[in-house]
Protein backbone atom coordinates (compact mmCIF):
# COMPACT_ATOMS: atom_id res chain seq x y z
CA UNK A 1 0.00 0.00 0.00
CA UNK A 2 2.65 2.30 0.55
CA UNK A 3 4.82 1.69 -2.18
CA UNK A 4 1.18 2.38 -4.45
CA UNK A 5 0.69 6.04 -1.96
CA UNK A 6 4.34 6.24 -3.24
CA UNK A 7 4.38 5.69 -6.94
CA UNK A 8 0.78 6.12 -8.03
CA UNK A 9 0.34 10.06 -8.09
CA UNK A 10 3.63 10.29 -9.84
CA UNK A 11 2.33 7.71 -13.14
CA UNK A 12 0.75 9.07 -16.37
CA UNK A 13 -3.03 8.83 -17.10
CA UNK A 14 -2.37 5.41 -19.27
CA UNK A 15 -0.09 3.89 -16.37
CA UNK A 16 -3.11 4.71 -13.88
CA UNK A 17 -5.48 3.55 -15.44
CA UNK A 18 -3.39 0.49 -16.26
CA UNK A 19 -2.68 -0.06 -12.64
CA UNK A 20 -5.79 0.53 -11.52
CA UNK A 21 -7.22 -2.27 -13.65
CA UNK A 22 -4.82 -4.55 -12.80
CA UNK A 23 -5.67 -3.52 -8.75
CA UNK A 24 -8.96 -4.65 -9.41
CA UNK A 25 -8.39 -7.98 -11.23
CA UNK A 26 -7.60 -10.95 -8.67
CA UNK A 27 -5.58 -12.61 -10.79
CA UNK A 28 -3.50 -10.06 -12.40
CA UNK A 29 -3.03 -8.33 -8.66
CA UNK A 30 -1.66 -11.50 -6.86
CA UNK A 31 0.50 -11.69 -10.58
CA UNK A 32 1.84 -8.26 -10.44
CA UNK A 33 2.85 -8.84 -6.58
CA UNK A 34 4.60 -12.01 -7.71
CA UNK A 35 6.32 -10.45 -10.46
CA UNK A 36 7.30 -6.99 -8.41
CA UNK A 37 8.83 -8.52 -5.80
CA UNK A 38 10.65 -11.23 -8.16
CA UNK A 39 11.57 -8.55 -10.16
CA UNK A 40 13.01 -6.40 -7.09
CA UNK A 41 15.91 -9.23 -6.03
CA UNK A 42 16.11 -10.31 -9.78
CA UNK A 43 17.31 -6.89 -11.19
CA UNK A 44 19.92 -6.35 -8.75
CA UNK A 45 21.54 -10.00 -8.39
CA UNK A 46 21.32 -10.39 -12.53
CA UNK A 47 23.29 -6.38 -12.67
CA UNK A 48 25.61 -8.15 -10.42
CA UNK A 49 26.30 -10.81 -12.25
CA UNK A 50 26.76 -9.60 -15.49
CA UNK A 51 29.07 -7.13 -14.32
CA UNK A 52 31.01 -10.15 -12.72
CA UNK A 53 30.83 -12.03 -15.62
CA UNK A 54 32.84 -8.94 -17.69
CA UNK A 55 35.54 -8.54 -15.23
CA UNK A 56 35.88 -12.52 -14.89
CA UNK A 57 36.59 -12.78 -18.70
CA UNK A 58 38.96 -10.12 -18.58
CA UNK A 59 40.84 -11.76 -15.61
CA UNK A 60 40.58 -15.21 -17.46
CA UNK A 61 41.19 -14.10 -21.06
CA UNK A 62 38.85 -15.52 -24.10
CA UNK A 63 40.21 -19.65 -23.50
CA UNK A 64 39.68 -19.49 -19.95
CA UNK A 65 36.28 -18.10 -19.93
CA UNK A 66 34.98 -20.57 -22.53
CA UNK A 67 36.22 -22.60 -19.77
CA UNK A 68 34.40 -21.88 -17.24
CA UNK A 69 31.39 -21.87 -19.64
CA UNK A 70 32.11 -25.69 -20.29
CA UNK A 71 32.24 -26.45 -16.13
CA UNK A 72 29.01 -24.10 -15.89
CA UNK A 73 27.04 -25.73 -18.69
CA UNK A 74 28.87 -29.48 -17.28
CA UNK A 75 27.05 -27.86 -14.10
CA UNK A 76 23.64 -27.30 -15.13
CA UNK A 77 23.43 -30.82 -17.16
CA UNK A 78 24.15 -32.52 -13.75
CA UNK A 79 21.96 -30.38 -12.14
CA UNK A 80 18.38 -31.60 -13.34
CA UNK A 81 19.53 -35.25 -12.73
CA UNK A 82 20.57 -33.92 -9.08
CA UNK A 83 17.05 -31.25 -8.68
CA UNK A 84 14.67 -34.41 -10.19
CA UNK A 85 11.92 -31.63 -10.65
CA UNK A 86 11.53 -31.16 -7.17
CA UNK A 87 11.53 -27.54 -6.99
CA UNK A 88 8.04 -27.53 -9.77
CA UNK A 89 6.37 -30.31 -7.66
CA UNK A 90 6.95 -28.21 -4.52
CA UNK A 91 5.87 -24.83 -5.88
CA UNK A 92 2.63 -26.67 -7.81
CA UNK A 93 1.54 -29.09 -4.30
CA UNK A 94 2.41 -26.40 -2.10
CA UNK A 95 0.16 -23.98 -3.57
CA UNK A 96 -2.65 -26.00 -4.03
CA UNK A 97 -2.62 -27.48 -0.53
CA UNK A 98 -1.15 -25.19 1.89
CA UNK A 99 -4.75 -23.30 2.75
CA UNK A 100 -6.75 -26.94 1.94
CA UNK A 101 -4.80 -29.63 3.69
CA UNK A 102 -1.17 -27.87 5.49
CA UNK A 103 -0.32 -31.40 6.41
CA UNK A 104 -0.19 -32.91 3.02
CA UNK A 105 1.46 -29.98 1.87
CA UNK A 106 4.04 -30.25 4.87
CA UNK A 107 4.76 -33.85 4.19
CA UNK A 108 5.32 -33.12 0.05
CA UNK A 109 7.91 -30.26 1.24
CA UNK A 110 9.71 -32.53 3.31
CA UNK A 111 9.95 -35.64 0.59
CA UNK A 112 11.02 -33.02 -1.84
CA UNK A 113 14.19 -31.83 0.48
CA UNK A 114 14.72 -35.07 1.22
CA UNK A 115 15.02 -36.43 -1.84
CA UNK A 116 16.67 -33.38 -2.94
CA UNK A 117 19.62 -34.12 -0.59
CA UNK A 118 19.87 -37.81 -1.69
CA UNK A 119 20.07 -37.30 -5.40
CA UNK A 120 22.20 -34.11 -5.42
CA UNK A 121 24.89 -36.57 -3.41
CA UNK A 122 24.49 -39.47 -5.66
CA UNK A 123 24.60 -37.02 -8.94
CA UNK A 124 27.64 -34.90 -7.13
CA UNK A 125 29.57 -38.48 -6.43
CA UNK A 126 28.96 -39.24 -10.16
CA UNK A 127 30.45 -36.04 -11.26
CA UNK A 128 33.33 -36.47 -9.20
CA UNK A 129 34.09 -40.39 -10.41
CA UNK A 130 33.63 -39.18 -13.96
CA UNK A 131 35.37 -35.48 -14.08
CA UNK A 132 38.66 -37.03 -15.19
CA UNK A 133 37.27 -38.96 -18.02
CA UNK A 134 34.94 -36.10 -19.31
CA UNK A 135 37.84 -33.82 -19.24
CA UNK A 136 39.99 -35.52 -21.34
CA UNK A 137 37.50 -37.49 -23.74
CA UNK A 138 34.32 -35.06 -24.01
CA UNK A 139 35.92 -32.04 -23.34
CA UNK A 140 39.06 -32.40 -24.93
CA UNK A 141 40.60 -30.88 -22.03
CA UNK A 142 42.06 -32.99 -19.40
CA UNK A 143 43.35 -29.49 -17.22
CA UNK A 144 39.75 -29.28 -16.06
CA UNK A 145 39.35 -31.82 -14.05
CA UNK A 146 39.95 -30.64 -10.81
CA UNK A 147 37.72 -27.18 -11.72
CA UNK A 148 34.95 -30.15 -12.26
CA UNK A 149 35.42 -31.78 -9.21
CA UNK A 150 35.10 -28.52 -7.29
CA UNK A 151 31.69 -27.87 -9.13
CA UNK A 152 30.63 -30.83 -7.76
CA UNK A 153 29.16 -29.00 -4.65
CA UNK A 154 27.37 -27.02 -6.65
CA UNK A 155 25.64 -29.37 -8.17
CA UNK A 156 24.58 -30.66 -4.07
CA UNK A 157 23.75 -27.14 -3.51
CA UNK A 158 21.68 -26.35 -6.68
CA UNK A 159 19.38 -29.31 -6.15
CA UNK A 160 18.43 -28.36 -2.28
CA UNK A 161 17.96 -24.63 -3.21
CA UNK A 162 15.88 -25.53 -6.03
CA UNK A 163 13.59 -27.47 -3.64
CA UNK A 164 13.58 -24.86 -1.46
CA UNK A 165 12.89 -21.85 -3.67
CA UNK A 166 10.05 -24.24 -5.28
CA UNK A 167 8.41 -24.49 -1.76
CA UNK A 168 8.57 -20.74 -1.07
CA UNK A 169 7.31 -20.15 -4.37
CA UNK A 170 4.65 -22.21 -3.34
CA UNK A 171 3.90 -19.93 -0.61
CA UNK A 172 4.02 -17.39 -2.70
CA UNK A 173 6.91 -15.64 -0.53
CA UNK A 174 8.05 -13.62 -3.59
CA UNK A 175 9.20 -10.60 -1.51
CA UNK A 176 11.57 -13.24 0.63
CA UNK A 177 13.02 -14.97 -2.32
CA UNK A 178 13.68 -11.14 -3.78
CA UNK A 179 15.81 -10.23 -0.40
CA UNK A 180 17.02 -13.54 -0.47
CA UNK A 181 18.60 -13.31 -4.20
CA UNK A 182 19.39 -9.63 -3.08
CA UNK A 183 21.79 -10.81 -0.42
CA UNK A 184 23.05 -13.86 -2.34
CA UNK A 185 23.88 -11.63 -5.34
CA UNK A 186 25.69 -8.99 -3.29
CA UNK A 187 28.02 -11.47 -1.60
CA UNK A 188 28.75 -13.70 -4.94
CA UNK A 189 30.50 -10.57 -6.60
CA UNK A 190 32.86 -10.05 -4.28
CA UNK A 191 33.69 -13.84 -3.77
CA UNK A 192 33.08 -14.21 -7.52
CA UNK A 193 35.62 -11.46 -8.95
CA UNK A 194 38.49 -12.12 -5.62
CA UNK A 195 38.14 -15.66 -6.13
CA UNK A 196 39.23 -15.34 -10.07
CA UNK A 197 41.99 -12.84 -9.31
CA UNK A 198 43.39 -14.92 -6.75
CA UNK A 199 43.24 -18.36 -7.98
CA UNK A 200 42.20 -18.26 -11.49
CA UNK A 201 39.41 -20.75 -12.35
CA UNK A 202 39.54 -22.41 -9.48
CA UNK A 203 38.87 -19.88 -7.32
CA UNK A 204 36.06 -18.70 -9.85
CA UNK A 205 34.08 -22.20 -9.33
CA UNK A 206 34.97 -21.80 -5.67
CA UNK A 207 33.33 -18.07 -5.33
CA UNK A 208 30.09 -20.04 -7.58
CA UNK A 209 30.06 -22.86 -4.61
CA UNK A 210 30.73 -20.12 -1.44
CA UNK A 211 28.07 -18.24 -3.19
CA UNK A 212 25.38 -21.03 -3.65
CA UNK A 213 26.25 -22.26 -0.15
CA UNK A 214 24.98 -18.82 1.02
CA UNK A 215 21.78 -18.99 -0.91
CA UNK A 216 20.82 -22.27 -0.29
CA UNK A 217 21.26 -21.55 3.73
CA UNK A 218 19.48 -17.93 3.65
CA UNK A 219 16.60 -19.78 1.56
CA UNK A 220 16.46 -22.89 4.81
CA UNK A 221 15.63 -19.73 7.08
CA UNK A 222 13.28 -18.29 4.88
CA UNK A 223 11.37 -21.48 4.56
CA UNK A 224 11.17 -22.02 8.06
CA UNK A 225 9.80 -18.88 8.53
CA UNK A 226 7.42 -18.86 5.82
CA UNK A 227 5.81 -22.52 6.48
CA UNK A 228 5.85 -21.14 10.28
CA UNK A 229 3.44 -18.35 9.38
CA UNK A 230 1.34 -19.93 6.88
CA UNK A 231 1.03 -23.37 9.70
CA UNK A 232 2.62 -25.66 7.40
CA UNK A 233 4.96 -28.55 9.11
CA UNK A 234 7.96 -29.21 8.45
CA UNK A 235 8.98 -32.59 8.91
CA UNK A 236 5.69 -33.97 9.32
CA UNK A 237 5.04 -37.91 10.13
CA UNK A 238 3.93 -39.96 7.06
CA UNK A 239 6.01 -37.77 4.88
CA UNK A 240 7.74 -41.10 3.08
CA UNK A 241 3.56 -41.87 1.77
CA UNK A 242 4.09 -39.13 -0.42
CA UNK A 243 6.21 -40.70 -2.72
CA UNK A 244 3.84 -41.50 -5.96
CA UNK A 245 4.04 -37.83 -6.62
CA UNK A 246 7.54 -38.19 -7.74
CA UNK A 247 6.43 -40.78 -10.71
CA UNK A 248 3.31 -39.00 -11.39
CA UNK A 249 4.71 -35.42 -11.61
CA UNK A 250 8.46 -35.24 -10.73
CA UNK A 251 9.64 -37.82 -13.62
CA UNK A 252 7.91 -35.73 -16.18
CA UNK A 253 9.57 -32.45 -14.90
CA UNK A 254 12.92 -34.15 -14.78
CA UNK A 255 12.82 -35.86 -18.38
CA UNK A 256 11.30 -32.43 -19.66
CA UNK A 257 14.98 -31.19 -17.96
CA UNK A 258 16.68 -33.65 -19.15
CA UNK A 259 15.59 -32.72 -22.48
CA UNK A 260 16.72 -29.04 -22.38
CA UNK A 261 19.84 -28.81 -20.09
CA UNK A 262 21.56 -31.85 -22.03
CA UNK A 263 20.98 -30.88 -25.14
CA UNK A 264 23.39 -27.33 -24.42
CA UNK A 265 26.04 -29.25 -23.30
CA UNK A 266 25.89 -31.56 -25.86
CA UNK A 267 26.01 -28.41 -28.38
CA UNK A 268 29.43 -26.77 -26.30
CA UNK A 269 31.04 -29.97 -26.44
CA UNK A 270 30.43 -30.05 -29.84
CA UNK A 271 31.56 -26.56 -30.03
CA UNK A 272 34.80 -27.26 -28.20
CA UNK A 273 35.84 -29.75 -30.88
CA UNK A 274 36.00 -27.13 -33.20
CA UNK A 275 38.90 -24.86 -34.15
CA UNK A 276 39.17 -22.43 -31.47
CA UNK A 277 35.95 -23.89 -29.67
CA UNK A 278 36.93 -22.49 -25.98
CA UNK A 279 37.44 -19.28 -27.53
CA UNK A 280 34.19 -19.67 -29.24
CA UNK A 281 32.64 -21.09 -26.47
CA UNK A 282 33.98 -18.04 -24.70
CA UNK A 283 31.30 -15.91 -26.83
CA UNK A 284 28.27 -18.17 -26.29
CA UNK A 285 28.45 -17.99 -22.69
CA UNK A 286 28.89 -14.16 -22.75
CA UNK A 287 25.90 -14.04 -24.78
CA UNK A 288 23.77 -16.46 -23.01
CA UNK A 289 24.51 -14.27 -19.45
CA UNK A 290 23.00 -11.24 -21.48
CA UNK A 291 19.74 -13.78 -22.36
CA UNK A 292 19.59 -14.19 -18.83
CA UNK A 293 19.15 -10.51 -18.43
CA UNK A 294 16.45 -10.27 -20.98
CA UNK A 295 14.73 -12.86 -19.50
CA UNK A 296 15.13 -11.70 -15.89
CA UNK A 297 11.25 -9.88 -15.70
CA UNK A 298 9.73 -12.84 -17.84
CA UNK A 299 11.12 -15.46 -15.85
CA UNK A 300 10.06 -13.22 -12.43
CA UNK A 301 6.49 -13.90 -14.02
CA UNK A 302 6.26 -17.09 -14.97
CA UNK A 303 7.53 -17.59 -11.33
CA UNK A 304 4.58 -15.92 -9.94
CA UNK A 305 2.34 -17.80 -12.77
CA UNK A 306 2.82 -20.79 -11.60
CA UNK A 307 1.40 -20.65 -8.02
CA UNK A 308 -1.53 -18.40 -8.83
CA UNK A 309 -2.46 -20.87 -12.03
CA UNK A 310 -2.24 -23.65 -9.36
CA UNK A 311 -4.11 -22.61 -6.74
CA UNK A 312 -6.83 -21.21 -8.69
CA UNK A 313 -7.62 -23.53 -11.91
CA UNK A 314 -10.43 -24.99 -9.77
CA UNK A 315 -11.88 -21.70 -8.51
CA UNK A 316 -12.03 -19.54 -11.38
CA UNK A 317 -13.53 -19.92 -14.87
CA UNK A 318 -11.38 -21.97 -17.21
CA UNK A 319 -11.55 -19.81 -20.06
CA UNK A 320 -10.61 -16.90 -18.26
CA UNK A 321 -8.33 -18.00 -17.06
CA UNK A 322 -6.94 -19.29 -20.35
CA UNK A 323 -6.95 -15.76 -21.96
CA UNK A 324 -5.25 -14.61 -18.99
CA UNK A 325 -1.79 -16.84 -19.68
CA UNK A 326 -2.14 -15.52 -23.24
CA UNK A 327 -1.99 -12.51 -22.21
CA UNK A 328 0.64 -12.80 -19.57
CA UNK A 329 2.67 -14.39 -22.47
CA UNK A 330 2.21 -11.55 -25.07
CA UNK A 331 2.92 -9.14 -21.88
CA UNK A 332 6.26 -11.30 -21.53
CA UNK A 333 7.37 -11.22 -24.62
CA UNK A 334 6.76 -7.53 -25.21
CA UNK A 335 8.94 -6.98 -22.22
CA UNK A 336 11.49 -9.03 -23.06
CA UNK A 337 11.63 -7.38 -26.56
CA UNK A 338 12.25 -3.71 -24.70
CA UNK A 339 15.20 -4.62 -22.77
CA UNK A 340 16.86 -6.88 -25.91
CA UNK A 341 16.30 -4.45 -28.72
CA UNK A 342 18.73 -1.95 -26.74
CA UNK A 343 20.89 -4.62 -25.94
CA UNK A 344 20.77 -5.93 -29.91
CA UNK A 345 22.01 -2.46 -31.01
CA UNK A 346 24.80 -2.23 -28.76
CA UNK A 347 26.08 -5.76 -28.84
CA UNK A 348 29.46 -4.85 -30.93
CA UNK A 349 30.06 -2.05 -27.74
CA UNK A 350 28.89 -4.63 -24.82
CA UNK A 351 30.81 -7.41 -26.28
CA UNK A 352 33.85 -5.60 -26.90
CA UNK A 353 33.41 -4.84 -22.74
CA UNK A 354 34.71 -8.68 -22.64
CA UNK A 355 37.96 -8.02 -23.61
CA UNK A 356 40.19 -8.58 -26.90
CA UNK A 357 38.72 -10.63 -29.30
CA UNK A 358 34.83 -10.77 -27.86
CA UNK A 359 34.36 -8.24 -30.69
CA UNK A 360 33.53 -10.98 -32.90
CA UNK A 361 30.41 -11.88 -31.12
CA UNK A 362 28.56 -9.21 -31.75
CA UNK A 363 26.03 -11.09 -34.73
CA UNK A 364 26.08 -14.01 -32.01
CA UNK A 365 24.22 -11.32 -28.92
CA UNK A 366 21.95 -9.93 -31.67
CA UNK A 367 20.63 -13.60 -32.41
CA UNK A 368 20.53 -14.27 -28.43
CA UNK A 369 18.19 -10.93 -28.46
CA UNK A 370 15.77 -12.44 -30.75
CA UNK A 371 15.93 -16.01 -29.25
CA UNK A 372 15.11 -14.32 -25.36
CA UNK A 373 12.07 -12.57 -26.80
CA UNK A 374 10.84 -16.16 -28.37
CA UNK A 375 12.24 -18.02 -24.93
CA UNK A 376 10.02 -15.56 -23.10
CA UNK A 377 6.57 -16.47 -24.37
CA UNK A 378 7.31 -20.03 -24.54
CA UNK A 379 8.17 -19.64 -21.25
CA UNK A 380 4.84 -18.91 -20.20
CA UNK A 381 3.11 -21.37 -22.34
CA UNK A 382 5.58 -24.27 -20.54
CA UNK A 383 4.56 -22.48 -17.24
CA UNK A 384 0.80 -22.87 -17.84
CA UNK A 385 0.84 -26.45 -19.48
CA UNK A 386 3.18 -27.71 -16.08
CA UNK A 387 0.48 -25.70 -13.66
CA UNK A 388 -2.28 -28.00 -15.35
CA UNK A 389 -0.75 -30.85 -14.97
CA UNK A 390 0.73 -31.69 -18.72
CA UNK A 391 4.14 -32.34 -17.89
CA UNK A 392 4.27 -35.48 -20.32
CA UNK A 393 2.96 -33.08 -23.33
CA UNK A 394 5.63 -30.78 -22.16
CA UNK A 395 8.38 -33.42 -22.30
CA UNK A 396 7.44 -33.90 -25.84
CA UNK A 397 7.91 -30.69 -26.94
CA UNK A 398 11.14 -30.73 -25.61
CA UNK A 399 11.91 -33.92 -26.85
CA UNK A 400 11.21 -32.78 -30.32
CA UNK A 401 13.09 -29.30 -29.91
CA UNK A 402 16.55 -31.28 -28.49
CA UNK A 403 16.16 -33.08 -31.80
CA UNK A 404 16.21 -30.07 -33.79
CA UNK A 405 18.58 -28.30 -32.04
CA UNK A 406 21.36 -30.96 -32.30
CA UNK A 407 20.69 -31.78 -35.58
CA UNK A 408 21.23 -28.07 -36.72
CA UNK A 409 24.21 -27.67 -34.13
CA UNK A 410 25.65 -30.72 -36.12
CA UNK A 411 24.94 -28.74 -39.64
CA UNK A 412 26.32 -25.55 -38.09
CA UNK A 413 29.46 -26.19 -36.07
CA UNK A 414 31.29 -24.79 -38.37
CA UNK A 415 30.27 -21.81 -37.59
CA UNK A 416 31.74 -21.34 -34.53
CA UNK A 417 29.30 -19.36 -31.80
CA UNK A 418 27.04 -17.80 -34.23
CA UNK A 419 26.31 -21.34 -35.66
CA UNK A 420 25.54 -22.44 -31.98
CA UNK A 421 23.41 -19.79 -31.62
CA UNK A 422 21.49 -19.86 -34.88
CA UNK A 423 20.61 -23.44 -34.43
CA UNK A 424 19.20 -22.71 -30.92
CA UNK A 425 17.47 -19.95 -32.29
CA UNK A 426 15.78 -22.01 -35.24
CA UNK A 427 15.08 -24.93 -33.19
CA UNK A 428 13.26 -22.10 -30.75
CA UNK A 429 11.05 -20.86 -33.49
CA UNK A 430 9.66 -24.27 -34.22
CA UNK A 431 9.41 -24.89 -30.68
CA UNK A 432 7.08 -21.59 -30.13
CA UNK A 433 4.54 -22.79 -32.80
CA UNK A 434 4.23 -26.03 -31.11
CA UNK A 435 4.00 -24.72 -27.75
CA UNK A 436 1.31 -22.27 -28.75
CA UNK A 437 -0.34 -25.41 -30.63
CA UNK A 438 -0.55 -27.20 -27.59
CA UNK A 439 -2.16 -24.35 -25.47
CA UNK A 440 -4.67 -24.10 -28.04
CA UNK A 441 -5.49 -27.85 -27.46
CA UNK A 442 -5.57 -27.29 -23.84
CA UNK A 443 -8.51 -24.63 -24.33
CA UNK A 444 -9.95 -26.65 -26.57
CA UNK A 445 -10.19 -29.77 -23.63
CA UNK A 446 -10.63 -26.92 -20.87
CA UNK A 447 -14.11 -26.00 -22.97
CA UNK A 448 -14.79 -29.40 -23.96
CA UNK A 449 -14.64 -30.21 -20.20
CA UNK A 450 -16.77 -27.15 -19.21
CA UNK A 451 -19.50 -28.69 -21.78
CA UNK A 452 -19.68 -31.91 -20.30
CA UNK A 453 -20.00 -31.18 -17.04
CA UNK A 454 -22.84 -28.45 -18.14
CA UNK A 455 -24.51 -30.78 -19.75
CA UNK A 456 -24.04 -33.37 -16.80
CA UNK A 457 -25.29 -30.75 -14.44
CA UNK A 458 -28.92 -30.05 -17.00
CA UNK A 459 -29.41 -34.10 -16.63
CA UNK A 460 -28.73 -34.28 -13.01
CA UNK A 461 -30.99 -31.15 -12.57
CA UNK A 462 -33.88 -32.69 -15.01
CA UNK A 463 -33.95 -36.26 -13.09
CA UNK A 464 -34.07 -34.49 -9.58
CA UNK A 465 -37.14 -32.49 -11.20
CA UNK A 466 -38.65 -35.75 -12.41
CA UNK A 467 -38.43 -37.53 -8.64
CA UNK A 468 -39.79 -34.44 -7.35
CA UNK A 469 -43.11 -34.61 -9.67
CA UNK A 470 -43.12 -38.23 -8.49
């Protein structure tokens, strides 16, 4: 309320009017909350980052960025197997349960950190056996196998912080997790930058870990707190009877993961087989960090989405509320599309902020400026099709887009990081048509569904008529 007192008298006539229509819609209120407050720890942490990210590559040099681009991407590919979808099933139960049934909702949190500890150890321990070998036979770089090895705790770390940010997005504590990736992002810098001037990669992939260690323990307090106020348990008995939820939803998350995060890797080791690939590779992750930034409102969104679509597909009006993702992704993507064009113009000047020889990449950022605008709408559409249950139509997509996308990176590699880029990018334009497909056959069952059970209620309401003439 204060922050509208605040802000309000200063707008234009459109933005009033704008907000004041959004103030009165429940939906796009407890959406625009969501999305504020996401947006609030977002924009600081990704500033951060990015600005790490430039003086990092100009400590490292061109090679040894495009390493640490391999150990990050090596990272993320380990990560799903280690998260297992835990952090969606958390935010989707949570939100649908905590005000219906607190207990069931308590014991889903506490299988989902649970399991979130076991399989970030097992997928950690099978990072660590394998570093050497992936080093010198995928990578074609046997130096980095101590650099992987150290990464290994982030992979631990990444899957219990997913599970926990999941469950306090399933409280819809999106003004915690914005302090919380306020102070995370304000002590990786520091630790981030020091650690590469000191050590040189290694201490880079240390200051990640230190600074993932941090999150994941401020996010533990948080959640505490947060399933504290809203009379959730933590640890409560039975929790083990929860387990069907990981075949029935978490297995679909994770292969839809396993589909996406894999299929990157699999194009930067391609990439680093190449002439110059870790000087290629170099670009594409200096790219990909400014697609982050694009996508940093859109993704504070679709994390707000998700609970609201969750906890209120069964109370609202279907259609509605099918119009409304629409329009949340056309809002998306018209954000996203503000922040990239800028960034699209000046990609030769931001580039050449990376240091000699990043100049090169400046047709490779202009892609990634048209490929976040595209990720940001599909975004939304995955968001909506995962909050409704369709995780299995969702790992199809995704299926079909890894196909694409390696098949392309295979045509392209030649290319070097534009080549990467351009086959993501055309892979993502097939993959928006199908996504929107599908959300056009979810309306389609959504009103199908609201016929029959019209028509179910006329027949009910005729025989009870009929008994009460007899």
């Amino acid at each position: 309320m204060a922050l509208k007192t605040f802000i309000y008298p200063k707008l234009p006539g459109f933005a009033q009017a704008w907000w004041t229509r959004i103030d009165a819609s429940p939906l796009g209120a407890r959406l625009a909350r969501g999305a504020f407050w996401s947006l609030a720890g977002s924009l600081i942490s990704r500033g951060l980052f990015l600005l790490a990210s430039i003086l990092v590559a100009r400590i490292l040099g061109k090679e040894g960025f495009g390493e640490l681009g391999i150990i990050q991407s090596t990272t993320v590919m380990f990560g799903v197997f280690a998260g297992f979808g835990l952090g969606l099933t958390a935010t989707k139960y949570i939100a649908e349960l905590r005000a219906k049934d607190p207990a069931k909702a308590g014991r889903i949190m506490a299988m989902s950190a649970v399991v979130a500890w076991v399989t970030g150890a097992l997928t950690a321990g099978a990072l660590w056996i394998a570093a050497p070998w992936l080093a010198e036979h995928t990578l074609a770089a046997p130096q980095l196998a101590g650099a992987l090895r150290i990464s290994t705790l982030l992979v631990l770390l990444g899957a219990v912080n997913g599970a926990q940010t999941g469950a306090l997005s399933g409280f819809e504590s999106f003004k915690t997790i914005a302090l919380v990736n306020l102070l995370s992002g304000l002590a990786s810098f520091p630790l981030l930058v020091a650690g590469t001037w000191k050590w040189g990669l290694d201490g880079a992939v240390w200051g990640l870990v230190i600074s993932m260690a941090i999150n994941a323990l401020l996010n533990n307090m948080a959640l505490r707190r947060e399933s504290s106020k809203a009379a959730v348990p933590l640890f409560p008995p039975g929790w083990r009877a929860e387990w069907k939820i990981l075949w029935r939803f978490s297995l679909p998350a994770l292969l839809t993961g396993l589909s996406v995060s894999p299929v990157y890797w699999i194009c930067s080791a391609i990439l680093t087989h190449q002439p110059n690939g870790y000087s290629e590779l170099a670009i594409v992750t200096a790219a990909f960090a400014w697609r982050q930034f694009i996508l940093f409102i859109p993704v504070c969104m679709g994390m707000a989405l998700t609970p609201v679509v969750s906890g209120l597909q069964t109370d609202v009006d279907h259609k509605k509320l099918f119009h409304f993702v629409c329009q949340c992704a056309a809002a998306t993507a018209g954000i996203a599309f503000v922040v990239a064009a800028p960034v699209a113009f000046f990609s030769a000047a931001i580039m050449a902020a990376y240091g000699p020889g990043f100049q090169s990449g400046a047709l490779a950022l202009s892609l990634v400026s048209v490929l976040a605008v595209l990720m940001a709408a599909i975004g939304i559409f995955h968001q909506s099709l995962a909050a409704t249950g369709r995780n299995w139509q969702t790992f199809g997509l995704c299926i079909l887009w890894a196909v694409i996308t390696i098949a392309l990176m295979l045509l392209l590699r030649g290319y070097g990081a534009t080549g990467f880029i351009a086959a993501v990018l055309c892979s993502h334009i097939v993959h928006f048509f199908t996504n929107a497909y599908c959300v056009w056959l979810m309306a389609a069952s959504i009103k199908q569904h609201a016929i029959d059970a019209s028509s179910s209620g006329r027949l009910i309401a005729l025989v009870d008529l009929k008994a009460a003439e007899i």
